[in-house]
N, C-alpha and C. Protein backbone atom coordinates (compact mmCIF):
# COMPACT_ATOMS: atom_id res chain seq x y z
N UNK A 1 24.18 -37.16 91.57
CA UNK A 1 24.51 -37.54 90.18
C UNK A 1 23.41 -37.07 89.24
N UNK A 2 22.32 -37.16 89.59
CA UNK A 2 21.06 -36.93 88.67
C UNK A 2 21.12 -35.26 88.71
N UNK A 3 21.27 -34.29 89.70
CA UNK A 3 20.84 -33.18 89.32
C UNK A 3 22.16 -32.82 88.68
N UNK A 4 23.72 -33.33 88.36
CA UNK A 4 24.57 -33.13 87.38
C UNK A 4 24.55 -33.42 86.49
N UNK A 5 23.91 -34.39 85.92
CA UNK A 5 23.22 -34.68 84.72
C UNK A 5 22.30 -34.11 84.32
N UNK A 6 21.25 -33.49 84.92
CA UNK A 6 20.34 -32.71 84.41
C UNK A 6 21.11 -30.67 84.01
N UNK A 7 22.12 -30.53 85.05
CA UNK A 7 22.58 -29.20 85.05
C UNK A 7 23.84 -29.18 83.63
N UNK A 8 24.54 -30.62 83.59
CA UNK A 8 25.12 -30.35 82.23
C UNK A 8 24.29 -30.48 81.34
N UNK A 9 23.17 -30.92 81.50
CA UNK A 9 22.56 -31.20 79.84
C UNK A 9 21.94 -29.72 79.80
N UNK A 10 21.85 -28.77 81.02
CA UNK A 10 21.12 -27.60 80.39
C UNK A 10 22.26 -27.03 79.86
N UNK A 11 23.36 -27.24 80.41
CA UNK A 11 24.17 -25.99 79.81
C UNK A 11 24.93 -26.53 78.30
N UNK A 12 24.28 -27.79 78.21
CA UNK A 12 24.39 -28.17 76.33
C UNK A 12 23.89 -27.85 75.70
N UNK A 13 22.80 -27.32 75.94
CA UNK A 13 21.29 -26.92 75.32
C UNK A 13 22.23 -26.18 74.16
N UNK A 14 22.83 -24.78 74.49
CA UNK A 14 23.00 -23.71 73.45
C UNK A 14 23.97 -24.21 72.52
N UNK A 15 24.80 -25.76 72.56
CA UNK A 15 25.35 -25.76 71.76
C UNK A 15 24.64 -26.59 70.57
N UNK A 16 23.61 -27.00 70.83
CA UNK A 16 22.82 -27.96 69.86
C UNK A 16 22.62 -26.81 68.38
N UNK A 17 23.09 -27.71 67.05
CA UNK A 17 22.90 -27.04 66.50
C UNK A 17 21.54 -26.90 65.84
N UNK A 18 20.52 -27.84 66.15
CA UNK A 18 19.40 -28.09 65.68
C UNK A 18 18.34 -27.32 66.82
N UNK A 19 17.76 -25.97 67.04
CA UNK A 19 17.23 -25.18 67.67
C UNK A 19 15.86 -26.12 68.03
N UNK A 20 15.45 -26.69 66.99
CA UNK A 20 13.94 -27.54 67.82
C UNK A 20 14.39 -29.17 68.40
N UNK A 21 15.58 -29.28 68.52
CA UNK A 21 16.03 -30.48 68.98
C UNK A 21 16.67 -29.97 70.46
N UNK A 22 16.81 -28.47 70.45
CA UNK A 22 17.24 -27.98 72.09
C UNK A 22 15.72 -27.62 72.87
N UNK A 23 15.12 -27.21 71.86
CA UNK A 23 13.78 -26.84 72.49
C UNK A 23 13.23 -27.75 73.19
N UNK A 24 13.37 -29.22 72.44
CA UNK A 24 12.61 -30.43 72.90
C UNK A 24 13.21 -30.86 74.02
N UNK A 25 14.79 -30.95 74.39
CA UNK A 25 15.52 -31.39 75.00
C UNK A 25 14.95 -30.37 76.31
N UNK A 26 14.96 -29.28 76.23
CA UNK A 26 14.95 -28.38 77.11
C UNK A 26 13.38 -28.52 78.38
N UNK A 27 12.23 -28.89 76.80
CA UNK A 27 11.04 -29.30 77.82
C UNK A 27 11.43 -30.69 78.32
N UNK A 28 11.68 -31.15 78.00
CA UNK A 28 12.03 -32.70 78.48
C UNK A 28 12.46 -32.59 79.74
N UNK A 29 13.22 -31.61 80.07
CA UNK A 29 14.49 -31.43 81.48
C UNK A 29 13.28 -30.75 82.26
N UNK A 30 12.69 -29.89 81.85
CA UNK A 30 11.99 -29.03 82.91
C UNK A 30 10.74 -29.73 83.20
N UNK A 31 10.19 -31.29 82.38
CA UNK A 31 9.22 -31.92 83.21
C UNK A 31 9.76 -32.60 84.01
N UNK A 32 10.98 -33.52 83.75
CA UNK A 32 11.50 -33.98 85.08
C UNK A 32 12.30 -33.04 86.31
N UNK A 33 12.50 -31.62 85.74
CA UNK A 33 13.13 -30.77 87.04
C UNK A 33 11.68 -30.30 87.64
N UNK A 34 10.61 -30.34 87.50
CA UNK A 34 9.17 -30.23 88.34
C UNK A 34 9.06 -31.68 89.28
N UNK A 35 9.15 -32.82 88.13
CA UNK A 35 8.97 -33.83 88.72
C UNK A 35 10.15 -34.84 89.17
N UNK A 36 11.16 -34.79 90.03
CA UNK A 36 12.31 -35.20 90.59
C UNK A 36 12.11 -36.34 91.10
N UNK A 37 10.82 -36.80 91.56
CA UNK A 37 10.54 -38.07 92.14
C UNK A 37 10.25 -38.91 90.55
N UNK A 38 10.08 -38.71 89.50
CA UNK A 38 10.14 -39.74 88.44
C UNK A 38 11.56 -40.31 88.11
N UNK A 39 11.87 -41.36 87.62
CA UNK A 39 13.19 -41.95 87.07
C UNK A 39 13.61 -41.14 86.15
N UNK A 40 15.04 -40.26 85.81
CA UNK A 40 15.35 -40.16 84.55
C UNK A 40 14.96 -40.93 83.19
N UNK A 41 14.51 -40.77 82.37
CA UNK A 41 14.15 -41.30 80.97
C UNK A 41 14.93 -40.11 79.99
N UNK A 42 15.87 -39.37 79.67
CA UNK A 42 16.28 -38.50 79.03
C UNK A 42 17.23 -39.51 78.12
N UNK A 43 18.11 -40.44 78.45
CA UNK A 43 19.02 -41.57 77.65
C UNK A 43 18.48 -41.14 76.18
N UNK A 44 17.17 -41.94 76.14
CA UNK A 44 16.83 -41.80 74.76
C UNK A 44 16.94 -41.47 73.54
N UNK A 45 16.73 -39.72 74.24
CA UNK A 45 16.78 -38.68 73.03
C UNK A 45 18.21 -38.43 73.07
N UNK A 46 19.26 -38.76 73.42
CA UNK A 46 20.65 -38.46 73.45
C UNK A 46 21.14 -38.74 71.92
């Protein structure tokens, strides 16, 4: 469930229309796709 949640939110990325609100989203995903043993925290910024 978690790495489908992380693989749709990348492929949302390009529809964001706010380019530094995908950017942010985008580092956000790739510290928890390094770090997989932390809890999702992404909810947030949704």
């Amino acid at each position: 469930m978690t790495n489908k949640l992380i693989i749709a939110l990348f492929l949302l990325i390009p529809f964001f229309s706010n380019a530094q609100f995908g950017d942010l989203l985008s580092k956000v995903l790739m510290q928890h796709v390094t770090n997989l043993t932390r809890p999702i925290s992404i909810m947030p910024f949704l």
